[in-house]
PDB file of N, CA and C in Angstrom:
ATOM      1  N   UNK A   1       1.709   6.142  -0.750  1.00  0.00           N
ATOM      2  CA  UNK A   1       2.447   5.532   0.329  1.00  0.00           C
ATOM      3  C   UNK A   1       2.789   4.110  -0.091  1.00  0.00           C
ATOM      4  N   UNK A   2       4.137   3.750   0.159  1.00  0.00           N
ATOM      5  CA  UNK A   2       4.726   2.311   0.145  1.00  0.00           C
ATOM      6  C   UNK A   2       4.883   1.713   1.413  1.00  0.00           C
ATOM      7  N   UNK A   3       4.244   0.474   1.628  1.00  0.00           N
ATOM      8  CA  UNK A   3       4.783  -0.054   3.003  1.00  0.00           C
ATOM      9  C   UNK A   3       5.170  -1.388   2.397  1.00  0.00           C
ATOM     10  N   UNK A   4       6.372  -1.632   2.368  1.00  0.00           N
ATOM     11  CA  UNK A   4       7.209  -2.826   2.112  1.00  0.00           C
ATOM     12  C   UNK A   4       8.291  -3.180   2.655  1.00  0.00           C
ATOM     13  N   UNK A   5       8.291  -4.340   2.702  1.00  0.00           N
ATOM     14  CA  UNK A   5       9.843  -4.582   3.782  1.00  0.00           C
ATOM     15  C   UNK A   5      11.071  -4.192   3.241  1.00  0.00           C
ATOM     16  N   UNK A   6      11.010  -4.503   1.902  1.00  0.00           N
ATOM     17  CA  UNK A   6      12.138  -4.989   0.809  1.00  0.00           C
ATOM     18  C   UNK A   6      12.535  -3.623   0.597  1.00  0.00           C
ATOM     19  N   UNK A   7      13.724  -3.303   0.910  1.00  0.00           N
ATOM     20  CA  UNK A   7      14.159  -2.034   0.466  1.00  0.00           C
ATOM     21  C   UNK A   7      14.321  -1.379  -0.940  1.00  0.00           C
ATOM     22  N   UNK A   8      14.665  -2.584  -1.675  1.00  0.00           N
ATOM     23  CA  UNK A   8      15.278  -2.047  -3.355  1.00  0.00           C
ATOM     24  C   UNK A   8      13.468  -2.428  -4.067  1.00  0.00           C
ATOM     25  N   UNK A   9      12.442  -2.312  -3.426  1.00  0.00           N
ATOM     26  CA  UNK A   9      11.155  -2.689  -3.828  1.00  0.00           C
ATOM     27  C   UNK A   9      10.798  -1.126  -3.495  1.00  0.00           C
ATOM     28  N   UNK A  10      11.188  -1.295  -1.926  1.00  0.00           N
ATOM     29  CA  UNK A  10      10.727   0.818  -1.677  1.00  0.00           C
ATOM     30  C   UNK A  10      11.326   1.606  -2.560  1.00  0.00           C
ATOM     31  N   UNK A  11      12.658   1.575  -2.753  1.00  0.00           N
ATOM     32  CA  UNK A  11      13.013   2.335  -3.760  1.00  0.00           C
ATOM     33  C   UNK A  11      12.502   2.364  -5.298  1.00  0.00           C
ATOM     34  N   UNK A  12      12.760   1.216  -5.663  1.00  0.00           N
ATOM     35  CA  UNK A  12      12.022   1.344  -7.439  1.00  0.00           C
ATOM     36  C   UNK A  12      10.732   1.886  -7.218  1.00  0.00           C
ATOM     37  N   UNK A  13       9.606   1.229  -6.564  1.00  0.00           N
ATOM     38  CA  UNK A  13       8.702   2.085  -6.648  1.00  0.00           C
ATOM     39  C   UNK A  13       8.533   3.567  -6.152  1.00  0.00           C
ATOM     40  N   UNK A  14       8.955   4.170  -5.358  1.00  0.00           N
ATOM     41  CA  UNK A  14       9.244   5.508  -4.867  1.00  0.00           C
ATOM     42  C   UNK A  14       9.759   6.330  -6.336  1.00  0.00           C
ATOM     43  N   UNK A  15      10.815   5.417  -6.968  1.00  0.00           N
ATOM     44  CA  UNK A  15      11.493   6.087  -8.414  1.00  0.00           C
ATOM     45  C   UNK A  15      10.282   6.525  -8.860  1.00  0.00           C
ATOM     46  N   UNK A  16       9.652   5.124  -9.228  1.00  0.00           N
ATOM     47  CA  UNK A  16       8.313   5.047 -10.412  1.00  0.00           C
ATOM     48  C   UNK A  16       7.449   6.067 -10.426  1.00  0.00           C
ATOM     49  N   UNK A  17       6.894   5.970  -9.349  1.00  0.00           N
ATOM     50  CA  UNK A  17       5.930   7.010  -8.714  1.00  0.00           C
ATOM     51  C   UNK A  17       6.276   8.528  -8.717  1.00  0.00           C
ATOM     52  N   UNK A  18       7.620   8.922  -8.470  1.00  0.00           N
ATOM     53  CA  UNK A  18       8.144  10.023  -8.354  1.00  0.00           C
ATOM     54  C   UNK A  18       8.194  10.685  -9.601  1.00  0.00           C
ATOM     55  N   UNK A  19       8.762   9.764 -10.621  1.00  0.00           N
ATOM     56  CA  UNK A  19       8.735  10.351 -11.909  1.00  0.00           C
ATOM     57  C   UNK A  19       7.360  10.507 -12.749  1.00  0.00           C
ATOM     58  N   UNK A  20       6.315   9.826 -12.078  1.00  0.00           N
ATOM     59  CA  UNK A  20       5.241  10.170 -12.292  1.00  0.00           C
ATOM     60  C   UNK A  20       4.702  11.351 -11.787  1.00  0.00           C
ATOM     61  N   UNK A  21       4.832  11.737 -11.183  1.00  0.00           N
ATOM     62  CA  UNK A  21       4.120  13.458 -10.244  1.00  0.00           C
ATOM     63  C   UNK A  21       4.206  12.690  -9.245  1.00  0.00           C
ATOM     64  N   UNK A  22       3.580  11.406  -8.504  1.00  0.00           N
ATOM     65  CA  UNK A  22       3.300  11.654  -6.796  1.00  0.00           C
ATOM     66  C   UNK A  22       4.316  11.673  -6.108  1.00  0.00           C
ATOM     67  N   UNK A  23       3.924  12.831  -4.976  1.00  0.00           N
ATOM     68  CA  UNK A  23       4.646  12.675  -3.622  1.00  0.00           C
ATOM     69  C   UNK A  23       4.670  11.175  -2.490  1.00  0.00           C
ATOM     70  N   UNK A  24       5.545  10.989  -2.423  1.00  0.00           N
ATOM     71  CA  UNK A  24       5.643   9.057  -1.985  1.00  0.00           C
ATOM     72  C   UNK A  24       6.282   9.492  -0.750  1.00  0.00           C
ATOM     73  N   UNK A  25       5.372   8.562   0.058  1.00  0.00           N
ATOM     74  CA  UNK A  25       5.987   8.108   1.543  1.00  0.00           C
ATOM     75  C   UNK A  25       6.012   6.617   1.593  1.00  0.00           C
ATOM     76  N   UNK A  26       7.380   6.094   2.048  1.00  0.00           N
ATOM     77  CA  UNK A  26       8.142   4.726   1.826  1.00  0.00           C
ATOM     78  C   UNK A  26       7.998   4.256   3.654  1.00  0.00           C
ATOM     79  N   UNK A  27       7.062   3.112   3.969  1.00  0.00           N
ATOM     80  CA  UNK A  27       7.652   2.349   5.359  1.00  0.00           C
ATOM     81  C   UNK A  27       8.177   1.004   4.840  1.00  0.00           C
ATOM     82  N   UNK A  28       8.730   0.373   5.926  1.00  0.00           N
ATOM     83  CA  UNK A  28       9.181  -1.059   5.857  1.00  0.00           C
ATOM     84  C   UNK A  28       8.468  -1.747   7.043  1.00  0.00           C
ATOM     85  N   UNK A  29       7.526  -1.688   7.534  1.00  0.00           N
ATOM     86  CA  UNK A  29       6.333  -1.875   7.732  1.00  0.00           C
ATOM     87  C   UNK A  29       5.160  -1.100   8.206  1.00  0.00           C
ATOM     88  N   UNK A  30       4.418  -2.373   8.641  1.00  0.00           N
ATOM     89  CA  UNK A  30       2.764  -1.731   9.078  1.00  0.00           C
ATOM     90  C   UNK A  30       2.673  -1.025   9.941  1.00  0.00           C
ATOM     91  N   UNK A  31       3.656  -0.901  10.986  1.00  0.00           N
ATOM     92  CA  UNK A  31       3.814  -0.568  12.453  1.00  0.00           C
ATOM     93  C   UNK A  31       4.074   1.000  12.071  1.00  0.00           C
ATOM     94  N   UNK A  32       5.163   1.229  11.377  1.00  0.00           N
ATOM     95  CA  UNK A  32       5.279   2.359  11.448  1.00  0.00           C
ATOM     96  C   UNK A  32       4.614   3.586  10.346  1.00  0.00           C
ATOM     97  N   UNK A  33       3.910   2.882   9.480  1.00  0.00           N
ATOM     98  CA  UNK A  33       3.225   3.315   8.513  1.00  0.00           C
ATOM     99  C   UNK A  33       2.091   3.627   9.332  1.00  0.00           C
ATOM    100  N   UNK A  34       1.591   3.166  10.062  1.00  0.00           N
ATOM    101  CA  UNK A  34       0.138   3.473  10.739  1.00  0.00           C
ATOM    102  C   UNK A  34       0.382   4.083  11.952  1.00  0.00           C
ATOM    103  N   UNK A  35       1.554   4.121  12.393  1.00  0.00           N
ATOM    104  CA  UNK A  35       1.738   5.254  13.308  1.00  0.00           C
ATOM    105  C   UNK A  35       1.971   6.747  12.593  1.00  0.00           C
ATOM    106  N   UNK A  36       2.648   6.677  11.634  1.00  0.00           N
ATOM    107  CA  UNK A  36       3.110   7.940  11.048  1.00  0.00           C
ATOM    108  C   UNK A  36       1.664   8.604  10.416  1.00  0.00           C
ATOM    109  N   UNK A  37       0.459   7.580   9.722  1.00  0.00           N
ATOM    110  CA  UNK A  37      -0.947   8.114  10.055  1.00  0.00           C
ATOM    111  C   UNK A  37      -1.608   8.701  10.508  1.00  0.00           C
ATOM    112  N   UNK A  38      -1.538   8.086  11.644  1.00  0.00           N
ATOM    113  CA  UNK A  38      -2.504   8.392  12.920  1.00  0.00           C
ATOM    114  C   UNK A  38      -2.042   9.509  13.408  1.00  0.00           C
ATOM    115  N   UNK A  39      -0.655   9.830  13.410  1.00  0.00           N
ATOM    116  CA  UNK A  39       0.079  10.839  14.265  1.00  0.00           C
ATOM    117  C   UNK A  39       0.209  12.148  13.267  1.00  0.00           C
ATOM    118  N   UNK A  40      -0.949  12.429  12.292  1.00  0.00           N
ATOM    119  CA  UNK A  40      -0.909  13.676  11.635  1.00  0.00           C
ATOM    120  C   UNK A  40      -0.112  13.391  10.415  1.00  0.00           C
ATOM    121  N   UNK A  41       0.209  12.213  10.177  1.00  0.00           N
ATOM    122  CA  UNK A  41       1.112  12.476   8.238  1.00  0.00           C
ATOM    123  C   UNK A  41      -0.051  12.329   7.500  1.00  0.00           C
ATOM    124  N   UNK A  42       0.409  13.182   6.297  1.00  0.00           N
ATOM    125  CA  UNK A  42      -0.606  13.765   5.560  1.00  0.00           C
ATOM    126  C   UNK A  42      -1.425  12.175   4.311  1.00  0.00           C
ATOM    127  N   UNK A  43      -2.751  12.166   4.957  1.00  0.00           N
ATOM    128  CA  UNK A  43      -2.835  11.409   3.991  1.00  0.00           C
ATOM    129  C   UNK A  43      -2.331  10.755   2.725  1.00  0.00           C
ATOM    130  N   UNK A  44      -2.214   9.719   2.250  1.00  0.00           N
ATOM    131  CA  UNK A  44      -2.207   9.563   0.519  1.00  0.00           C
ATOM    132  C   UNK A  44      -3.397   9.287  -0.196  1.00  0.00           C
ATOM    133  N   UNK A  45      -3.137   9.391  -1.292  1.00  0.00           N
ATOM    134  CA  UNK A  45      -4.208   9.113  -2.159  1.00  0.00           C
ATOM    135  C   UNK A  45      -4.557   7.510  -2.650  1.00  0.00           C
ATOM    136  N   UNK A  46      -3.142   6.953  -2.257  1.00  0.00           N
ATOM    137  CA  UNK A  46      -3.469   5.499  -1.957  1.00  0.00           C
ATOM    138  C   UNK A  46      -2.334   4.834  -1.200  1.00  0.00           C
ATOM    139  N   UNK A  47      -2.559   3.403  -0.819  1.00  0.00           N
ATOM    140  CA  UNK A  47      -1.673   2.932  -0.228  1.00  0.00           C
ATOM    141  C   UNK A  47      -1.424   1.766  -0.901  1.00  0.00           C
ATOM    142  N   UNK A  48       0.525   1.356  -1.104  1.00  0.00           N
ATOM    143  CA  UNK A  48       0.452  -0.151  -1.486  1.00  0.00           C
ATOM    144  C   UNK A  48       0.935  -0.776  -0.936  1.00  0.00           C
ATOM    145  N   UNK A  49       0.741  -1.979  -0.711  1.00  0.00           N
ATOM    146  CA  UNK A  49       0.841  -2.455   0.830  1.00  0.00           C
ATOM    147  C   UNK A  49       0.832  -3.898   0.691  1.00  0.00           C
ATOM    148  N   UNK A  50       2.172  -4.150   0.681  1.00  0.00           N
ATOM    149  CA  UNK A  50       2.633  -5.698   0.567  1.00  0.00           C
ATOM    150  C   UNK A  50       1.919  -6.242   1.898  1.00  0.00           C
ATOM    151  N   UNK A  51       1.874  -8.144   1.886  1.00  0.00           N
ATOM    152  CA  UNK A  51       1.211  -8.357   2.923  1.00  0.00           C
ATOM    153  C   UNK A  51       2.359  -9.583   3.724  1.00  0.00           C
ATOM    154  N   UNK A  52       3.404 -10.029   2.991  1.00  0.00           N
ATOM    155  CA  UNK A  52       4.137 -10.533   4.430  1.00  0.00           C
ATOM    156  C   UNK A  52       5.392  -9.491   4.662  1.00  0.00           C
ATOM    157  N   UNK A  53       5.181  -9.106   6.034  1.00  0.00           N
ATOM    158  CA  UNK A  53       6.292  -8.368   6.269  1.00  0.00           C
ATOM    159  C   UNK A  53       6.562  -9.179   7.889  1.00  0.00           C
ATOM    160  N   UNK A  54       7.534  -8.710   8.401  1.00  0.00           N
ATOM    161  CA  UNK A  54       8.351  -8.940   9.393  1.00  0.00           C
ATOM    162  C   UNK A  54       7.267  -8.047  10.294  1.00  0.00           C
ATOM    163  N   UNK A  55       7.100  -8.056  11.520  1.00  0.00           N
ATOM    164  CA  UNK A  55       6.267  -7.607  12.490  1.00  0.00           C
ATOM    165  C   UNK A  55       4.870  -7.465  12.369  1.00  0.00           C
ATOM    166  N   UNK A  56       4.179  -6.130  11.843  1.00  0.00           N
ATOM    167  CA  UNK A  56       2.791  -5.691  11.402  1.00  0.00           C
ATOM    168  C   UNK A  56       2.714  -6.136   9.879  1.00  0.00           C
ATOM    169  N   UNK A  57       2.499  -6.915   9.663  1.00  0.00           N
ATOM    170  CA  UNK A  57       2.246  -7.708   7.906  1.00  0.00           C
ATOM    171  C   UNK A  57       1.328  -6.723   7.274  1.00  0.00           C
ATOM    172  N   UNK A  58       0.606  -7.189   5.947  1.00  0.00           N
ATOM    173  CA  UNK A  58      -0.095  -6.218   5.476  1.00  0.00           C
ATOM    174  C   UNK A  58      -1.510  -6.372   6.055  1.00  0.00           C
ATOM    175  N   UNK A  59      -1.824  -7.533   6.285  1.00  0.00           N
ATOM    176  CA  UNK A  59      -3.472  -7.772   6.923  1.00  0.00           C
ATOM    177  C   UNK A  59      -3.583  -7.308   8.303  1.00  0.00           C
ATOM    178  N   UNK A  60      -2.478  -7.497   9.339  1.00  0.00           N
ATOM    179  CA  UNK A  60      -2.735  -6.781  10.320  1.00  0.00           C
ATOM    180  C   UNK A  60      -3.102  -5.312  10.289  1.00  0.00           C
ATOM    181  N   UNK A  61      -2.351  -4.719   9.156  1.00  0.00           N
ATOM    182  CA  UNK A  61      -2.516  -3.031   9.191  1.00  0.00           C
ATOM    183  C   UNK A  61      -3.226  -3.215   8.379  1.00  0.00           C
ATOM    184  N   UNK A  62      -3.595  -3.581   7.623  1.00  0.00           N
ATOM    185  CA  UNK A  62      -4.911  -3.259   7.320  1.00  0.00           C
ATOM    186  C   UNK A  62      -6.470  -3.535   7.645  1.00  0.00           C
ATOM    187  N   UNK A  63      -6.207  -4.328   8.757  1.00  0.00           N
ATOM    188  CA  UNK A  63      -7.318  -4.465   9.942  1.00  0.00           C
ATOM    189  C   UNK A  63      -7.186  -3.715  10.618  1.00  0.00           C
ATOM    190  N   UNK A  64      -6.326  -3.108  11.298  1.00  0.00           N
ATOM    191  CA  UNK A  64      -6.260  -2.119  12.186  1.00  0.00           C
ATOM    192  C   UNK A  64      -6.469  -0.540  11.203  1.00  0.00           C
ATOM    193  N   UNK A  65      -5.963  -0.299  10.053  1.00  0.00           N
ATOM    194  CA  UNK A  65      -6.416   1.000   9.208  1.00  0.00           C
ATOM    195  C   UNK A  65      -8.370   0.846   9.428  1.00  0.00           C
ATOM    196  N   UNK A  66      -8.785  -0.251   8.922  1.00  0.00           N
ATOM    197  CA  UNK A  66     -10.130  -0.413   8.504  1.00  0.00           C
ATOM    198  C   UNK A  66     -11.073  -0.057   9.988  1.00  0.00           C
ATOM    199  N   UNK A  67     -10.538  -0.331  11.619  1.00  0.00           N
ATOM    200  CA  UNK A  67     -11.056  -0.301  12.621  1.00  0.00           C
ATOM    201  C   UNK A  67     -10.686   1.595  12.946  1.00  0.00           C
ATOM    202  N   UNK A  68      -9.953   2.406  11.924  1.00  0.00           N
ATOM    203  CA  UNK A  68      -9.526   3.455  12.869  1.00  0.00           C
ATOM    204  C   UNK A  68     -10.232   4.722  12.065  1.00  0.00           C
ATOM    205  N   UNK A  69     -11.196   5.364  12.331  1.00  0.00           N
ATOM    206  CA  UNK A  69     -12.278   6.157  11.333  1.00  0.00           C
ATOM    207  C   UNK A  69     -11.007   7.110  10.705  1.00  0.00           C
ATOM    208  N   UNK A  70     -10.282   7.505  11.294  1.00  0.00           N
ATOM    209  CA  UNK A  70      -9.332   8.623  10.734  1.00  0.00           C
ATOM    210  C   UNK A  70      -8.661   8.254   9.629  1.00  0.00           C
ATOM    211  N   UNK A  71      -8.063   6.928   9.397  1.00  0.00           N
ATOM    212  CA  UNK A  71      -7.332   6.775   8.059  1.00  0.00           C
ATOM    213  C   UNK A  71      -8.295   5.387   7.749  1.00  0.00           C
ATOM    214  N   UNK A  72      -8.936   4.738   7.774  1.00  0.00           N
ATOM    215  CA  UNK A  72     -10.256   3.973   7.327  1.00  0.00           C
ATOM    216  C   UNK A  72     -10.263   4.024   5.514  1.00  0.00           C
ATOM    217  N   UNK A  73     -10.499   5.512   5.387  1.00  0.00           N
ATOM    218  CA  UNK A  73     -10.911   5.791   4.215  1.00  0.00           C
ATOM    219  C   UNK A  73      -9.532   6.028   3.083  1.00  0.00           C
ATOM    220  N   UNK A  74      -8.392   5.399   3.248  1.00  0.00           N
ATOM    221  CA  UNK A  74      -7.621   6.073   2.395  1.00  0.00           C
ATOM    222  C   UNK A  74      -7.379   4.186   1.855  1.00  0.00           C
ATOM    223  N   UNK A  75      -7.404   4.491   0.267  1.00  0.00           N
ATOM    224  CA  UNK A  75      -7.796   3.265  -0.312  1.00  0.00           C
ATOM    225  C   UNK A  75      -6.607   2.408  -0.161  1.00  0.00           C
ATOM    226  N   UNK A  76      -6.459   0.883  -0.415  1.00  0.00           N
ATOM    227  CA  UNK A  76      -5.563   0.127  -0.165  1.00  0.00           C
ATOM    228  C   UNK A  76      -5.464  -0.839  -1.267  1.00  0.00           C
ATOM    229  N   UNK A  77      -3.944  -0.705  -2.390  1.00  0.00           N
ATOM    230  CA  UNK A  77      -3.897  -1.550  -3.393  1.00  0.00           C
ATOM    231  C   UNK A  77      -2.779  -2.514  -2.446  1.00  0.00           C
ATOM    232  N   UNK A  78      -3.371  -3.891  -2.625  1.00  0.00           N
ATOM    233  CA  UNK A  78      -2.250  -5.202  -2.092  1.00  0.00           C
ATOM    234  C   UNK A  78      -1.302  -5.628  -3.263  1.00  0.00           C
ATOM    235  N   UNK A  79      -0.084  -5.670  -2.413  1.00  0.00           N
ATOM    236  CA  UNK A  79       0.773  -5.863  -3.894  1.00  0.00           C
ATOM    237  C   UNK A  79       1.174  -6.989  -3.463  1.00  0.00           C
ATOM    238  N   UNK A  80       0.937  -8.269  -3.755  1.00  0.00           N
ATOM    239  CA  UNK A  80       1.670  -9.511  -3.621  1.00  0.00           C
ATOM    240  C   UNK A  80       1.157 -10.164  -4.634  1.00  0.00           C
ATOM    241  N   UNK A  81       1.853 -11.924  -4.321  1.00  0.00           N
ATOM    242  CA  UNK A  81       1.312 -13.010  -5.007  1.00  0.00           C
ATOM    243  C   UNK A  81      -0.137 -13.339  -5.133  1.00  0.00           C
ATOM    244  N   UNK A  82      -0.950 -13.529  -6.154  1.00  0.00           N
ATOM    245  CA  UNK A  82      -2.200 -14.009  -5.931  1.00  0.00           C
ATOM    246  C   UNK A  82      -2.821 -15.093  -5.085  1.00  0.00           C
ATOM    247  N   UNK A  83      -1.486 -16.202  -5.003  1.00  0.00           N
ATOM    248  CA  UNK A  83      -2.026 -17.003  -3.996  1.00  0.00           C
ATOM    249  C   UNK A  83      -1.503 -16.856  -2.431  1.00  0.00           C
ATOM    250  N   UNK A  84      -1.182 -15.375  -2.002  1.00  0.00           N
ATOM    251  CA  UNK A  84      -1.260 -15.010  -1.190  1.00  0.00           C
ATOM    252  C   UNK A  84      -2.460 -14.654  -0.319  1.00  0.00           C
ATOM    253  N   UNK A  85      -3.396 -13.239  -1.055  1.00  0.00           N
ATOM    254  CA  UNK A  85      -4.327 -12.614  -0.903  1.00  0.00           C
ATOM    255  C   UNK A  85      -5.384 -13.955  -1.322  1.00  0.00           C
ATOM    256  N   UNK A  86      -5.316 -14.808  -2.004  1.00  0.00           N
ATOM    257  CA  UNK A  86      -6.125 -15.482  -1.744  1.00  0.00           C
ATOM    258  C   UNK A  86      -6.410 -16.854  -1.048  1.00  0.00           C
ATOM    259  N   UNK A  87      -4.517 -17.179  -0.618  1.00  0.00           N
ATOM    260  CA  UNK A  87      -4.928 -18.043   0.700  1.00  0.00           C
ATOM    261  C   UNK A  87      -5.671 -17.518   2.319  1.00  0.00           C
ATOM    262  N   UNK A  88      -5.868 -16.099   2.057  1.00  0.00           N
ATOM    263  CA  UNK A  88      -6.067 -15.588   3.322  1.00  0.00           C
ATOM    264  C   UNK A  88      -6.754 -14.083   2.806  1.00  0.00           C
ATOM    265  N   UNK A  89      -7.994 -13.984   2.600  1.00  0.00           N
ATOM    266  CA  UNK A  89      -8.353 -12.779   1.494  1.00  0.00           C
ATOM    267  C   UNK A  89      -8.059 -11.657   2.556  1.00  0.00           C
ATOM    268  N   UNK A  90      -8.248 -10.425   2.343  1.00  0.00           N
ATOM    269  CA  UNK A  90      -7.795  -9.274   2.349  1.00  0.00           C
ATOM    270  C   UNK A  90      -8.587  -8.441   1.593  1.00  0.00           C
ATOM    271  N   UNK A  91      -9.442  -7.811   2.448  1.00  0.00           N
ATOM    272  CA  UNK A  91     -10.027  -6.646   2.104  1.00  0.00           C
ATOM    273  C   UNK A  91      -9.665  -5.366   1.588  1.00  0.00           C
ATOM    274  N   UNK A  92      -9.709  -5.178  -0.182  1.00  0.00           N
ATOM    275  CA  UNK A  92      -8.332  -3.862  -0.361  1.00  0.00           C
ATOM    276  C   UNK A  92      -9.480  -3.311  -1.480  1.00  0.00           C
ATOM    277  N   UNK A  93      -8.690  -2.191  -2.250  1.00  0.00           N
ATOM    278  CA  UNK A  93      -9.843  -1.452  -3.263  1.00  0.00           C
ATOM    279  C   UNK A  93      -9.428  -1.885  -4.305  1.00  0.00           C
ATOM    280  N   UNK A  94      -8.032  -2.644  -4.468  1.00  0.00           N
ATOM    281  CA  UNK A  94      -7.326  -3.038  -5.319  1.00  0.00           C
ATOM    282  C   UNK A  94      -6.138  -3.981  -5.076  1.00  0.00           C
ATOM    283  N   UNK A  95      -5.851  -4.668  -6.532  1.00  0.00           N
ATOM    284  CA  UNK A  95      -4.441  -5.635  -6.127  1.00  0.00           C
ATOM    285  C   UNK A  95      -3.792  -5.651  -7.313  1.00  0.00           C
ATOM    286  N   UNK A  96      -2.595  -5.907  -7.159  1.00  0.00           N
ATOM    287  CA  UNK A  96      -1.202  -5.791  -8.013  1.00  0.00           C
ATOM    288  C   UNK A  96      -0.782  -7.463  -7.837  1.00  0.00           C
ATOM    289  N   UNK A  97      -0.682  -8.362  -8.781  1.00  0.00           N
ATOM    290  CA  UNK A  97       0.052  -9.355  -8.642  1.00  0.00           C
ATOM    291  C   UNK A  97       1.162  -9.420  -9.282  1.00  0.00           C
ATOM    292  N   UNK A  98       2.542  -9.638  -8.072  1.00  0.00           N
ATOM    293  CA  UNK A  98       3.817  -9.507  -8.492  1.00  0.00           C
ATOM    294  C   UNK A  98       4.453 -11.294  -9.598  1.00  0.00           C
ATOM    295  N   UNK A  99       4.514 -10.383 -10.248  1.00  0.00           N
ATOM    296  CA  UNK A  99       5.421  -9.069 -10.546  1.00  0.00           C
ATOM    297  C   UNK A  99       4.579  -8.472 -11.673  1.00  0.00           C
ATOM    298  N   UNK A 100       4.918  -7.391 -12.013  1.00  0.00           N
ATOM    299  CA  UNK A 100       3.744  -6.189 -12.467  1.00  0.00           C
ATOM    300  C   UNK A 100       4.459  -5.337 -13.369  1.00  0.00           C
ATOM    301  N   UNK A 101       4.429  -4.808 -14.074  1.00  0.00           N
ATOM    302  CA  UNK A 101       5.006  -3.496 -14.984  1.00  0.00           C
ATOM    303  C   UNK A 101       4.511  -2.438 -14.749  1.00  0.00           C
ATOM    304  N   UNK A 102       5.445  -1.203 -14.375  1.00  0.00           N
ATOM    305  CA  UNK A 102       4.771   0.115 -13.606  1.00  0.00           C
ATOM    306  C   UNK A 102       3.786   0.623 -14.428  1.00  0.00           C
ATOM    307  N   UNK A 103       3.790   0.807 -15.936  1.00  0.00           N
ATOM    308  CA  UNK A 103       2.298   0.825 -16.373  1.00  0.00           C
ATOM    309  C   UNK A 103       0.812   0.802 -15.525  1.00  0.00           C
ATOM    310  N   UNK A 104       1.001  -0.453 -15.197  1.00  0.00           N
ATOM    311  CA  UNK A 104       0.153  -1.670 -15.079  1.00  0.00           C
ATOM    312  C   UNK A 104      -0.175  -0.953 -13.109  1.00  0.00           C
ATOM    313  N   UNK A 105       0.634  -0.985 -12.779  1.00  0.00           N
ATOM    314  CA  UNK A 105       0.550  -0.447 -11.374  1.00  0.00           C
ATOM    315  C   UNK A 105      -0.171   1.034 -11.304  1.00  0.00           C
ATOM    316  N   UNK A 106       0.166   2.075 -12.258  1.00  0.00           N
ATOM    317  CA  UNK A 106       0.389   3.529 -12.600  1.00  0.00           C
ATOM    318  C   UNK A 106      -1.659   3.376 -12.581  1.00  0.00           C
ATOM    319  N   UNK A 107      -1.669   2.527 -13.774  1.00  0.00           N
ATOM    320  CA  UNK A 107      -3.533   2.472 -14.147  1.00  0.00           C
ATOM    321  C   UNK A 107      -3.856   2.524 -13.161  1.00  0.00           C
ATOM    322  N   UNK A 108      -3.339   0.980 -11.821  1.00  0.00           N
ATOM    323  CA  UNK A 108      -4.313   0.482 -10.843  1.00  0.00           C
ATOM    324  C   UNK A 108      -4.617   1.637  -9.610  1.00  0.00           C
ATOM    325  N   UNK A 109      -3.166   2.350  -9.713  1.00  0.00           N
ATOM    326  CA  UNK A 109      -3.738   4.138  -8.840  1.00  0.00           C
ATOM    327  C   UNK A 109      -4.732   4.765  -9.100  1.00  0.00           C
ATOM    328  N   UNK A 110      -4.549   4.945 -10.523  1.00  0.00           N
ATOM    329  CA  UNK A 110      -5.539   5.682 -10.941  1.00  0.00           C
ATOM    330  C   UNK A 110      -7.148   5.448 -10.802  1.00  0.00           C
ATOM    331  N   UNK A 111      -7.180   4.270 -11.208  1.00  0.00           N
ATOM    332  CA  UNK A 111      -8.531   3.252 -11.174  1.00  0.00           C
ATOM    333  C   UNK A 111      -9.132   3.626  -9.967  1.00  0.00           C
ATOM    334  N   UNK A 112      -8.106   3.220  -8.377  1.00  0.00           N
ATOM    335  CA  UNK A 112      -8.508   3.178  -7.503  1.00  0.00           C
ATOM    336  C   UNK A 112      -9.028   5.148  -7.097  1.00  0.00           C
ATOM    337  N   UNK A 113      -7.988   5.685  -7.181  1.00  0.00           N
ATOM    338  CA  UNK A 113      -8.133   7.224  -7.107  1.00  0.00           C
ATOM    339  C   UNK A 113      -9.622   7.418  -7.763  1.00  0.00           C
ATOM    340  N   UNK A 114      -9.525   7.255  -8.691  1.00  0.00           N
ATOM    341  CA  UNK A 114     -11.083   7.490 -10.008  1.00  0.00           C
ATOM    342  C   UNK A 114     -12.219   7.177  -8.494  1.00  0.00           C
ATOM    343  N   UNK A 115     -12.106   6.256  -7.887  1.00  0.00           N
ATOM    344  CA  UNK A 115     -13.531   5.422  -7.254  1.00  0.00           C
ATOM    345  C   UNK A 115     -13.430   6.368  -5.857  1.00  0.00           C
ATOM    346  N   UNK A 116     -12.561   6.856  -5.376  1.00  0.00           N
ATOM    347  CA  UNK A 116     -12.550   7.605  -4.078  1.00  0.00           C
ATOM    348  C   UNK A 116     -13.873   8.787  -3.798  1.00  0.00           C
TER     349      UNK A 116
END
């Protein structure tokens, strides 16, 4: 799962991922990514999850994922600036600092997947 505001960000990565094997679900934010959750969409195996967005940012949904036992457990790589996540930390299983080479992203799935 992608939750990013930036559209041509949902897309390249959706590419990336796609041509890798995973099945990708793309929001443009938190709001509707954690509704589409909760409301029966099928887990992922991870989530990446930019943290300033327009409405539900990434720390809100991911305070609210971490409070909800049903999707709680589905891991969370933060993809932003480092001195983002660390002006304001953020509890994730993993982080991506942009900008990144899909390589480099491809491992940090895996890594995180490996620990599930």
């Amino acid at each position: 799962m992608v939750v990013d505001d930036d559209q041509g960000i949902r897309t390249s990565l959706r590419d990336v991922l796609e041509l890798s094997g995973y099945e990708v679900w793309t929001f443009a934010d938190g709001t509707s990514a954690l509704a589409w959750l909760r409301n029966g969409g099928r887990a992922p195996q991870a989530i990446l999850l930019d943290l300033v967005m327009a409405g539900m940012d990434g720390w809100a949904f991911r305070e609210a994922q971490l409070k909800d036992p049903a999707v709680a457990d589905i891991p969370v790589i933060v993809v932003s600036s480092a001195d983002r996540w660390r002006e304001r930390p953020i509890q994730a299983d993993g982080y991506l600092e942009k900008p990144y080479l899909p390589p480099v992203m491809l491992a940090e799935i895996e890594r995180v997947r490996r620990r599930k």
